[in-house]
N, C-alpha and C. Protein backbone atom coordinates (compact mmCIF):
# COMPACT_ATOMS: atom_id res chain seq x y z
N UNK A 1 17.28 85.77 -70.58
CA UNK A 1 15.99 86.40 -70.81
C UNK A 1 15.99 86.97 -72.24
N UNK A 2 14.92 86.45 -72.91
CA UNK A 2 15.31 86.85 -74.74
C UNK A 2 14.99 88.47 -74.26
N UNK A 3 15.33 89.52 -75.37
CA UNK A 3 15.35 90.73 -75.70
C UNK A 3 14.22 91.71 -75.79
N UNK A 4 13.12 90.77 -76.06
CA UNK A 4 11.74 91.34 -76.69
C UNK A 4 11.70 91.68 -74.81
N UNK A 5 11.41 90.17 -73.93
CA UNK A 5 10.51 90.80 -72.66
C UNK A 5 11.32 91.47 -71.68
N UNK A 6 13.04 91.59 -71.99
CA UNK A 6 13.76 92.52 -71.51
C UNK A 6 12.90 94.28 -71.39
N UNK A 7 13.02 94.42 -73.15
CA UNK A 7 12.13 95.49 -73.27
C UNK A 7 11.23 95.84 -72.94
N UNK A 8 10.47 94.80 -72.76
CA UNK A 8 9.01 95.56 -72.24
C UNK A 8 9.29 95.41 -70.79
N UNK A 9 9.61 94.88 -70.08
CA UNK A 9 10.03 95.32 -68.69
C UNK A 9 10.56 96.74 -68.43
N UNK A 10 11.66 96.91 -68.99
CA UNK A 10 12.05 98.36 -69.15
C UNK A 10 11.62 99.19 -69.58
N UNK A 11 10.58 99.18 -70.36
CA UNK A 11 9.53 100.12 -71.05
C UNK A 11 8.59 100.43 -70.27
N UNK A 12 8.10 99.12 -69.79
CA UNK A 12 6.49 99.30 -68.83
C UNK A 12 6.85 99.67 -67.15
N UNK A 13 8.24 99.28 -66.92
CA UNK A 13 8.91 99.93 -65.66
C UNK A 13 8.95 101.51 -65.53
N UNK A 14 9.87 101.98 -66.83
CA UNK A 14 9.97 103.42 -67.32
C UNK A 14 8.78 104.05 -66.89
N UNK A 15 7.38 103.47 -68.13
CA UNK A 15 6.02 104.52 -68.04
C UNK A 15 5.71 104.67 -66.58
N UNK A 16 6.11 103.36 -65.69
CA UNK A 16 5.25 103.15 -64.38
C UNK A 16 6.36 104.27 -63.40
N UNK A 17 7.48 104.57 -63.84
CA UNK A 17 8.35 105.43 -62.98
C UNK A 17 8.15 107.00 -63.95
N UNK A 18 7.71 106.96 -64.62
CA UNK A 18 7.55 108.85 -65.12
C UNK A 18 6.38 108.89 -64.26
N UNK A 19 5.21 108.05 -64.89
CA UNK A 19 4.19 108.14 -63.65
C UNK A 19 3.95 108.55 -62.39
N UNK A 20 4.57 107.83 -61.98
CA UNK A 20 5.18 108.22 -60.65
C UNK A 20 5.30 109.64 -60.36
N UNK A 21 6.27 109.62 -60.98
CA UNK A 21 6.74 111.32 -60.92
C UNK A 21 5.93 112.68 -61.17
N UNK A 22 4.91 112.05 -61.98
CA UNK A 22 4.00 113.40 -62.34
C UNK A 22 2.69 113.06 -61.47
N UNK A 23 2.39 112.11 -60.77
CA UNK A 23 1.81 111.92 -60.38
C UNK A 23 1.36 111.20 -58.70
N UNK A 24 2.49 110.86 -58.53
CA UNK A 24 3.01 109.75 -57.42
C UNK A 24 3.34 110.94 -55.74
N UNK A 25 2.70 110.25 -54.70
CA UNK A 25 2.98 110.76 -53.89
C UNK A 25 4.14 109.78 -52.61
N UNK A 26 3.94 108.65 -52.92
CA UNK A 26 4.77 108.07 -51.77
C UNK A 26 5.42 106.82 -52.32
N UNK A 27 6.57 106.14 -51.24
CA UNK A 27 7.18 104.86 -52.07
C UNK A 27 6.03 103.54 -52.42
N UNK A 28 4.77 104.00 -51.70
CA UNK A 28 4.10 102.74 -52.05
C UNK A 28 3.32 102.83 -53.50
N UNK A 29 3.41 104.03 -53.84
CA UNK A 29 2.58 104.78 -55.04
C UNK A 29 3.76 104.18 -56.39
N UNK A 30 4.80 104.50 -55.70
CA UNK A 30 6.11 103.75 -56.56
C UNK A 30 5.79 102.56 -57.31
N UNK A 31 5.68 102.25 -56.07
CA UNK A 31 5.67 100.57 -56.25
C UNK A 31 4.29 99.63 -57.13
N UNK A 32 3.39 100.47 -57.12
CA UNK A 32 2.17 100.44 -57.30
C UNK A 32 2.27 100.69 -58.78
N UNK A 33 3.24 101.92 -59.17
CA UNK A 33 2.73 102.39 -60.17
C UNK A 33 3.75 101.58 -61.41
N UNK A 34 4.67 101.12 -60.41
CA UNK A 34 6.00 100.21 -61.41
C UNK A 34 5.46 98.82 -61.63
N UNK A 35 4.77 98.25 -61.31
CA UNK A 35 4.20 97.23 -61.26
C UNK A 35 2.81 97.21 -62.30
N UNK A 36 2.01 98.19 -62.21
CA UNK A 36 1.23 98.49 -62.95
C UNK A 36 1.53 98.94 -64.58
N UNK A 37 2.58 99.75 -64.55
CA UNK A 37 3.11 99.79 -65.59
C UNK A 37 3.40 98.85 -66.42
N UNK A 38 4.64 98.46 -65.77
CA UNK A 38 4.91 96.60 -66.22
C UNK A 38 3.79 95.95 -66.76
N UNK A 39 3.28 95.34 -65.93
CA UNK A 39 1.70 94.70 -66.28
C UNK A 39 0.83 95.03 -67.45
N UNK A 40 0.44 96.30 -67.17
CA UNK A 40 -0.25 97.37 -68.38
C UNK A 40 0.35 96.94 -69.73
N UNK A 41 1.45 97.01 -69.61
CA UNK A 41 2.48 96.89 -70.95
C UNK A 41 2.56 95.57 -71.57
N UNK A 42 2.13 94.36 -70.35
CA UNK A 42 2.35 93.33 -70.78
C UNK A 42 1.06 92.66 -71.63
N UNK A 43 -0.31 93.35 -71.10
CA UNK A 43 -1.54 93.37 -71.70
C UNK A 43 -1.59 93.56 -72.67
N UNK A 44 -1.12 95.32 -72.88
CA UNK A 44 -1.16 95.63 -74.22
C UNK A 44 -0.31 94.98 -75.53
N UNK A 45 0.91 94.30 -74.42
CA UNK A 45 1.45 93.52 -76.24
C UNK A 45 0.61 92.27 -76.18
N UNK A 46 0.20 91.60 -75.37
CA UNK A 46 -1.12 90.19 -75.55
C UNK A 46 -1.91 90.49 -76.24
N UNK A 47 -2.52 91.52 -75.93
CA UNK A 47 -3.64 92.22 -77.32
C UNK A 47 -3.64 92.75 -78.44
N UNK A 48 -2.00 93.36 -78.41
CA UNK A 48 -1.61 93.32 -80.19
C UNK A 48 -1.54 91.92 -81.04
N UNK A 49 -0.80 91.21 -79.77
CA UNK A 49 -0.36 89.68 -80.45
C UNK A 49 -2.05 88.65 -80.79
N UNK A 50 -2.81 89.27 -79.83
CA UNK A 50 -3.85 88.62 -80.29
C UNK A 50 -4.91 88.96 -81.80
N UNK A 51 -4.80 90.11 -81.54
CA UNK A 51 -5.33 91.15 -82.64
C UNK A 51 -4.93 90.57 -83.60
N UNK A 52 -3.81 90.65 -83.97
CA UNK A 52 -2.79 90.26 -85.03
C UNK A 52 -2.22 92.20 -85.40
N UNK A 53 -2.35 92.85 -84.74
CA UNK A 53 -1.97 94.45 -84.99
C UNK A 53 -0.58 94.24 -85.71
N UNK A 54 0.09 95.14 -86.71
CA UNK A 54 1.21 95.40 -86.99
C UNK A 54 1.52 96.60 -87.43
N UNK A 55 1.04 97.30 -86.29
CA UNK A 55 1.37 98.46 -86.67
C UNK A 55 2.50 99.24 -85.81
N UNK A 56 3.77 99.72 -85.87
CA UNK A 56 4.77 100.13 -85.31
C UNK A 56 5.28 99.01 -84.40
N UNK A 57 6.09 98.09 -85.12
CA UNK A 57 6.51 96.60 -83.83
C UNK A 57 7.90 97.19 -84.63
N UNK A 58 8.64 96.22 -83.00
CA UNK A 58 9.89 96.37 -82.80
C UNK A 58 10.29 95.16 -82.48
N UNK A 59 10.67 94.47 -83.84
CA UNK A 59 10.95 93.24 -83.61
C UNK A 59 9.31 92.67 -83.48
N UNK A 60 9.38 91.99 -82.40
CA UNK A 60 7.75 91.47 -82.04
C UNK A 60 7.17 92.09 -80.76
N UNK A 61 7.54 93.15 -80.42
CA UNK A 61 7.00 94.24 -79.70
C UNK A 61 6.07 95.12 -80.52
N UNK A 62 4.69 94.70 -79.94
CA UNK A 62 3.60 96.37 -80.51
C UNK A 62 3.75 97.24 -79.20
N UNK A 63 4.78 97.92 -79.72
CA UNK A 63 4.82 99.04 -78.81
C UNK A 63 3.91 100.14 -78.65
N UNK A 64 2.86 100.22 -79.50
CA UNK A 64 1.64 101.79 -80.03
C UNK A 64 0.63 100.85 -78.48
N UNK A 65 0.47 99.32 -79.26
CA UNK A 65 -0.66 99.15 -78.17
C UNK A 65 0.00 98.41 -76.85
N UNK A 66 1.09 97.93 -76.38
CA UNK A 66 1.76 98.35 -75.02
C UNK A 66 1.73 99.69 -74.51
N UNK A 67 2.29 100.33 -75.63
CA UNK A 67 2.20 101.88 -74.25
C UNK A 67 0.67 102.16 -74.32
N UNK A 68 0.22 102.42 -74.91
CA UNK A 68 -1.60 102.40 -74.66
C UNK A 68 -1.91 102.21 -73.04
N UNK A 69 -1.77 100.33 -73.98
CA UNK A 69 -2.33 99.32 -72.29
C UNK A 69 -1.51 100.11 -71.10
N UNK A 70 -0.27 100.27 -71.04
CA UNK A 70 0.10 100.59 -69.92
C UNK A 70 -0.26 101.94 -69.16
N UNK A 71 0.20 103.24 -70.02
CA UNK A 71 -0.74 104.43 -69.34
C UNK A 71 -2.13 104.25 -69.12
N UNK A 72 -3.32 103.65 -69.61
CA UNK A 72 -4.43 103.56 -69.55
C UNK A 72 -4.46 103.05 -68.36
N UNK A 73 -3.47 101.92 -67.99
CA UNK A 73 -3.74 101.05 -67.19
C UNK A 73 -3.24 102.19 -65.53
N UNK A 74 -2.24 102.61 -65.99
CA UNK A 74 -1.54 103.77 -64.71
C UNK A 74 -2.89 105.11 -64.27
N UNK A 75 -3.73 105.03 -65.61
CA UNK A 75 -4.51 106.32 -65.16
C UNK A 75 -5.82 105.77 -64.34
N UNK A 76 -6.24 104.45 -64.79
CA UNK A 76 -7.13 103.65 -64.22
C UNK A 76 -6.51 103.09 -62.65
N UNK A 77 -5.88 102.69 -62.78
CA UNK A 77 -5.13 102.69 -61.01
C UNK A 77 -4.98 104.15 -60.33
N UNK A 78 -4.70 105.07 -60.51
CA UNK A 78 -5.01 106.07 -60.08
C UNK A 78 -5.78 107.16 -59.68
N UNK A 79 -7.32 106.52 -60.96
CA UNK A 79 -8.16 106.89 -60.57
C UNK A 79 -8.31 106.42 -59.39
N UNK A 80 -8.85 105.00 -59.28
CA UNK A 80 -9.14 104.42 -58.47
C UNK A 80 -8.87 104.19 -57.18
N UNK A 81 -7.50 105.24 -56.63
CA UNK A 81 -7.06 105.27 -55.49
C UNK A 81 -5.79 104.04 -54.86
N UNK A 82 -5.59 103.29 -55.72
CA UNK A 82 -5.45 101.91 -54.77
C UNK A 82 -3.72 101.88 -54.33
């Protein structure tokens, strides 16, 4: 597995497990919110990469607009109940 989508797994896992924590009431909320994270994260680097953004990359990680996509994406699932 190259390095870049190592990271963002572990990154967008991370946001989706602090989440959790400040926010999370049960293991399905867990699961919900680790997944979402992930995902979120994976948006937001598609949309740097599409953009053409270069602003704070790591390697070829836009990490400014991954973590974006991903909390946005954790607060929007949470609104929403699901």
């Amino acid at each position: 597995m190259p390095p870049d989508v190592l990271l963002s797994i572990v990154l967008g896992a991370t946001y989706g497990t602090l989440f959790h924590l400040w926010r999370g009431k049960s293991l399905r909320d867990l699961a919900i919110y680790f997944l979402t994270g992930i995902i979120g994260f994976g948006v937001g680097q598609g949309f740097g990469n599409l953009m053409g953004f270069s602003f704070l990359l790591l390697g070829t990680l836009h990490i400014v607009e991954a973590t974006l996509a991903s909390w946005l994406a954790l607060f929007v699932i949470q609104w929403l109940k699901i």
